[in-house]
Protein backbone atom coordinates (compact mmCIF):
# COMPACT_ATOMS: atom_id res chain seq x y z
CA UNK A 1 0.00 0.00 0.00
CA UNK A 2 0.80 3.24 -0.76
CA UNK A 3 -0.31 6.98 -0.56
CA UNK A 4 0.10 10.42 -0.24
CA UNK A 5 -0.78 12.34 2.82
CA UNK A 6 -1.14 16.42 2.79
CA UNK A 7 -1.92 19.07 5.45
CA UNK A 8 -2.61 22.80 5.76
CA UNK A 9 -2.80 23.85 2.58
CA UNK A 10 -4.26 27.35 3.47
CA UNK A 11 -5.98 28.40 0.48
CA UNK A 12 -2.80 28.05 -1.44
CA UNK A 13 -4.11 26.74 -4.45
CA UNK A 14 -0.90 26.85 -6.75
CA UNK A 15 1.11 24.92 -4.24
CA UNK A 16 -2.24 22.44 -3.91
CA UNK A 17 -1.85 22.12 -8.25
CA UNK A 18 1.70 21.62 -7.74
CA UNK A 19 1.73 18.96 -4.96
CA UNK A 20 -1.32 17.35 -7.09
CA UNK A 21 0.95 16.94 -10.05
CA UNK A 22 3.84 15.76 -8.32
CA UNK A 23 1.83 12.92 -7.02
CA UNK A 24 -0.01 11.86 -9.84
CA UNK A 25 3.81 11.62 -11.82
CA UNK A 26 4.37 8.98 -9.47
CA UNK A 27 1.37 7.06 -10.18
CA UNK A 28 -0.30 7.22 -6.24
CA UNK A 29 -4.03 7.52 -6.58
CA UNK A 30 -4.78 7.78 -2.50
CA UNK A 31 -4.58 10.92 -0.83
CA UNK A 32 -5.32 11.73 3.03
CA UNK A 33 -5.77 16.11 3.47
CA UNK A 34 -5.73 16.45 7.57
CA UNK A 35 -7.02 19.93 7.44
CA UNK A 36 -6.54 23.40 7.16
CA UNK A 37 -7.46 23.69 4.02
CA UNK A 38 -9.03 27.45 3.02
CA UNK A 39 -8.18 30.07 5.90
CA UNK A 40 -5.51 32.29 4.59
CA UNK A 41 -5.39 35.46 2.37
CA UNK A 42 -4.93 33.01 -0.94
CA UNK A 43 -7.67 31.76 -3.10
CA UNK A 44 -10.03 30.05 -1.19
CA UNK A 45 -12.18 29.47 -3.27
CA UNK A 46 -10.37 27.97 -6.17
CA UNK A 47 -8.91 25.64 -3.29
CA UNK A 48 -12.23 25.04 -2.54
CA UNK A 49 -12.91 23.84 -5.49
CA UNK A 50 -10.23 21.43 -6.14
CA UNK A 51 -10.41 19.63 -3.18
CA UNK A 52 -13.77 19.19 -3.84
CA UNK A 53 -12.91 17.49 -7.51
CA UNK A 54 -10.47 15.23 -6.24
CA UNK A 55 -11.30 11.95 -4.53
CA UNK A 56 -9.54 12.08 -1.36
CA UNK A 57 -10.01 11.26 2.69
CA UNK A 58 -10.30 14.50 4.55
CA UNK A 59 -10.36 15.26 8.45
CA UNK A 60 -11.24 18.99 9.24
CA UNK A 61 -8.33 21.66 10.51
CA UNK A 62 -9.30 24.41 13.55
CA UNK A 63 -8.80 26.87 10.78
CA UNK A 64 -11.83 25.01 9.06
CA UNK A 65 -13.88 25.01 12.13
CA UNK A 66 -13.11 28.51 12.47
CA UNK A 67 -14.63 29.37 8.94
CA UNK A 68 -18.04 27.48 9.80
CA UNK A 69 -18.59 28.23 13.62
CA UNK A 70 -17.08 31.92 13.95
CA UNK A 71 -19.89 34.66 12.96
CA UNK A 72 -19.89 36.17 9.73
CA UNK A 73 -19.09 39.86 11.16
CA UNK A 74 -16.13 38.67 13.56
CA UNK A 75 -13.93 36.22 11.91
CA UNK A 76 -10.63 35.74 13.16
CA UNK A 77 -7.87 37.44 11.19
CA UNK A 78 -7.03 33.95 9.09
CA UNK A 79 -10.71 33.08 8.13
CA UNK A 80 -11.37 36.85 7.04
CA UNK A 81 -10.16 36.97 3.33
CA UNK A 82 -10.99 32.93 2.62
CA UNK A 83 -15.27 33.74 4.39
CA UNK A 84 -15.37 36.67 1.91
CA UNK A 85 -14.69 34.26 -1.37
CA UNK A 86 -16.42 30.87 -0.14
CA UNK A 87 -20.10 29.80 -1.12
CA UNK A 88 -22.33 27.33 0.71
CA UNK A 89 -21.79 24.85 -0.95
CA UNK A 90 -17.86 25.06 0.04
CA UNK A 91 -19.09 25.87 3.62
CA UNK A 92 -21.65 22.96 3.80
CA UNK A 93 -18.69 20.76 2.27
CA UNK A 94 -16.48 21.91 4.97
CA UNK A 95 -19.18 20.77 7.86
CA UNK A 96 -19.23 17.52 6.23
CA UNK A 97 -15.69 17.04 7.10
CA UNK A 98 -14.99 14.60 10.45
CA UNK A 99 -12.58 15.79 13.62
CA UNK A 100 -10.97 12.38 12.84
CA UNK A 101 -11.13 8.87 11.00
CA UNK A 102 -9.81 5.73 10.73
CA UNK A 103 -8.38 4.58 7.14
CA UNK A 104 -8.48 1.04 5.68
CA UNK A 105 -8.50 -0.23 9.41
CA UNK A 106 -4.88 0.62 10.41
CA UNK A 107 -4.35 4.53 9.90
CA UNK A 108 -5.81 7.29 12.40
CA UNK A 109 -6.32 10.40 11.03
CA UNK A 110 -6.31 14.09 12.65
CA UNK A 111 -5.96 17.94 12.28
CA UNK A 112 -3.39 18.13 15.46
CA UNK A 113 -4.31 15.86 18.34
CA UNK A 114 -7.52 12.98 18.90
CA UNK A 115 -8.97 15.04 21.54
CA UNK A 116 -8.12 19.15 20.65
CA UNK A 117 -7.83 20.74 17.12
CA UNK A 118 -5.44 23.23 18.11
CA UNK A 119 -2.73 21.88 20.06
CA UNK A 120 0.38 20.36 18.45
CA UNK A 121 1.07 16.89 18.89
CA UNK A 122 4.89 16.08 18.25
CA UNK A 123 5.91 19.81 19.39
CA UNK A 124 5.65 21.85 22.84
CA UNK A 125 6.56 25.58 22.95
CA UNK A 126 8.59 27.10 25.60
CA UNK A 127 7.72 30.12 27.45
CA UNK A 128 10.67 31.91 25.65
CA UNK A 129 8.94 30.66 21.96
CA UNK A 130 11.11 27.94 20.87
CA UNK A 131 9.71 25.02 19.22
CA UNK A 132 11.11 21.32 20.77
CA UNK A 133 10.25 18.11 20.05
CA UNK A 134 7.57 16.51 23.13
CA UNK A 135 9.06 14.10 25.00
CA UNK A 136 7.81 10.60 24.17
CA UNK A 137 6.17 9.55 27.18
CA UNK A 138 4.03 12.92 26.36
CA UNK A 139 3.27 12.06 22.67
CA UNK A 140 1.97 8.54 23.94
CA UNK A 141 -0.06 9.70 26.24
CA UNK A 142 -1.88 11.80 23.72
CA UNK A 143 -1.80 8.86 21.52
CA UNK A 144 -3.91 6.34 24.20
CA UNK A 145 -6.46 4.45 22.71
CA UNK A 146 -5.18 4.33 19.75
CA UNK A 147 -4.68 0.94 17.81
CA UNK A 148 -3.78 1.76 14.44
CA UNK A 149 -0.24 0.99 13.77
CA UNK A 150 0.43 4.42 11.66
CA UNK A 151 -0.99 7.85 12.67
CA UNK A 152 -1.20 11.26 11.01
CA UNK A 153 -1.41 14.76 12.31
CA UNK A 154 -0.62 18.06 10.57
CA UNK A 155 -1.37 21.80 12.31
CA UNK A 156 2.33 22.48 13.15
CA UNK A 157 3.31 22.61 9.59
CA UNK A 158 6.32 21.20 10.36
CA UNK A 159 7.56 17.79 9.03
CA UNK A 160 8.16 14.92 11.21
CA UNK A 161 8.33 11.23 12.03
CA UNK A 162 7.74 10.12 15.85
CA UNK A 163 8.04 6.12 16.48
CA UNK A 164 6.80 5.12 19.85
CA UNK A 165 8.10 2.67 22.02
CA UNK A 166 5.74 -0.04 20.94
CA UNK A 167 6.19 0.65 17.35
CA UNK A 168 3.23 2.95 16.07
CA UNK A 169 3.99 5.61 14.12
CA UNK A 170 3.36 9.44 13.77
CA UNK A 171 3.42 11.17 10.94
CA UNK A 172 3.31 14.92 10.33
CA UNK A 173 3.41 15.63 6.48
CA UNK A 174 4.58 19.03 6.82
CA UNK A 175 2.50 22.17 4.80
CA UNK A 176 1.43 22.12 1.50
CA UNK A 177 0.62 25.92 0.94
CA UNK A 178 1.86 27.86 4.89
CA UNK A 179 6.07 27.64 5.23
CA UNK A 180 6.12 30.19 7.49
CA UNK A 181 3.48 31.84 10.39
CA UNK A 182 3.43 33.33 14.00
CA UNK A 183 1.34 32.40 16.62
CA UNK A 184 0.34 33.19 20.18
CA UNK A 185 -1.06 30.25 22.09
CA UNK A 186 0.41 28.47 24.17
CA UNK A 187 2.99 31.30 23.84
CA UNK A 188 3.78 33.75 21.37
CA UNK A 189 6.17 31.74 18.88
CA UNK A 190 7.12 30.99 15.08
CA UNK A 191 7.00 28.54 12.65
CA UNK A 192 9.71 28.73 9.95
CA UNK A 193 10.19 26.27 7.57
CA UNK A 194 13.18 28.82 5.59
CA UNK A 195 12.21 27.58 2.16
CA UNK A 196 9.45 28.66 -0.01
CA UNK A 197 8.40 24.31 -0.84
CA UNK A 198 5.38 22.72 -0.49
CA UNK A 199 5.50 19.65 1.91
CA UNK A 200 4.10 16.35 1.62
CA UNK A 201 4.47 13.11 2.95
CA UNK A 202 4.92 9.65 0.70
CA UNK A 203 3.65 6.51 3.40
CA UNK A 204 4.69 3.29 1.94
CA UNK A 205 3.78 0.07 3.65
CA UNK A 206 6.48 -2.81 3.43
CA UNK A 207 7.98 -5.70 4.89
CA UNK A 208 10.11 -3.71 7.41
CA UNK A 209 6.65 -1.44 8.12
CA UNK A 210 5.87 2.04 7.36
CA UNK A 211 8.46 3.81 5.30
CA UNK A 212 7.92 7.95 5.10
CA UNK A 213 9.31 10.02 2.28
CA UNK A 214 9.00 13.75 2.50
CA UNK A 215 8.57 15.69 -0.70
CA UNK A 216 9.24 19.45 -1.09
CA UNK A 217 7.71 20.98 -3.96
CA UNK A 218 8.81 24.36 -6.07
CA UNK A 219 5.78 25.86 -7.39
CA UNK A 220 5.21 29.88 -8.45
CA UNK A 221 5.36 30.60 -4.68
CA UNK A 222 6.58 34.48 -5.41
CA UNK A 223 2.98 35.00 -7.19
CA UNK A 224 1.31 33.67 -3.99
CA UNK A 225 3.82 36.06 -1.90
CA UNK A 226 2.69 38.83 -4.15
CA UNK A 227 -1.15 38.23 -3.97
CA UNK A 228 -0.82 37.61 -0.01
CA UNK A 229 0.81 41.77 -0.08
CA UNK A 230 -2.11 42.57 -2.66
CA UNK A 231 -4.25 41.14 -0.12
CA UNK A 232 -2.45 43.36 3.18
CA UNK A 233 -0.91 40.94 4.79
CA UNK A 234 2.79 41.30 4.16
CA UNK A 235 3.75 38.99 6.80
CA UNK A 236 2.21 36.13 5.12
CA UNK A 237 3.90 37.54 1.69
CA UNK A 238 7.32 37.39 3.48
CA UNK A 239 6.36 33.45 4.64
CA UNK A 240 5.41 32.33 0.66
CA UNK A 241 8.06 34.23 -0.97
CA UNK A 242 11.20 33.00 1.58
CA UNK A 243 10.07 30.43 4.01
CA UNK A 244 10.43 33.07 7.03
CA UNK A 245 8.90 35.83 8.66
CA UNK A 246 11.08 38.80 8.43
């Protein structure tokens, strides 16, 4: 078995085409998206829309709660731009989305952890805003109850492979269309990946178990940097066109 997994795309809908292609060159028809999807000041819409073509599992991202449960006249800073260009039929397609499922029997699937949306599973954040890995003992006890031998999270756009002590494995794929943000909770920190790529993830299952191969993608990223500062929001321009926040 093999398959693609993808993650916080964030209305990026060039890096989305891109990261499309790339898989279908390698011939892998299955696709898991673990959320995020739309919130972001990209083309929502056209995102939308693609997703919506494309046979593929989804789980739904905070960021896509946020877009279907925040009121129309507050919505956070993220969800602003996306609201504005989405229909009902994209919002109605986003409530159909699940917190979390189970694939072909042996792969869990979530946003960022089984029981919260917004918390990151693999990372912690220190007081001071650095980003460390969680110690193990932590990430299993986030991970009790669950079976399934391979597990996948995104929300921290950052790509990673956890094994725990009894062999199951977690999977972040990384971010398809968001290398770069800031953010305040559980303390004011950033995320840098310090290259412009859309991630992916590659899950193979063999002989020797789960096999992960992370994929960075180029793609037109400076026209999504330019349409982000089009858009007012220069520090998500900065994050498409470099990979940082500067």
């Amino acid at each position: 078995m093999i398959f693609a997994a993808i993650a916080d795309i964030h209305g990026n809908c060039a890096a989305l085409e891109a990261v499309l292609a790339d898989i279908d060159r390698q011939g892998i028809t299955d696709i898991v998206n673990l959320g995020d999807c739309l919130s972001g000041p990209l083309e929502a819409d056209r995102t939308a829309d693609l997703l919506m073509s494309r046979e593929m599992l989804h789980v739904r991202g905070n960021h896509d709660r946020y877009l279907i449960e925040s009121p129309a006249d507050a919505m956070p800073l993220w969800e602003e731009h996306a609201f504005r260009q989405l229909s009902a039929r994209h919002l109605d397609w986003l409530r159909s989305l699940p917190f979390s499922t189970v694939w072909r029997d042996e792969i869990y699937c979530c946003h960022a952890t089984p029981k919260d949306d917004n918390t990151y599973w693999l990372e912690k954040v220190s007081t001071e805003g650095h980003i460390f890995l969680r110690p193990v003992e932590e990430i299993e006890a986030l991970a009790e109850g669950i079976v399934q031998p391979l597990i996948l999270c995104g929300h921290s756009h950052i790509p990673r492979i956890v094994r725990l002590r009894d062999g199951r494995l977690i999977v972040n794929p990384g971010s398809v269309g968001g290398p770069a943000y800031d953010d305040d909770a559980p303390h004011v920190h950033k995320v840098e990946a310090g290259a412009p790529f859309a991630s992916y993830a590659v899950l193979e299952k063999t002989d020797a178990g789960w096999l992960t191969a992370f994929r960075q993608v180029p793609y037109d990223h400076a026209a999504m940097a330019r349409l982000a500062m089009q858009n007012g929001r220069p520090e998500w321009a900065s994050a498409l066109q470099t990979g940082w926040l500067r």
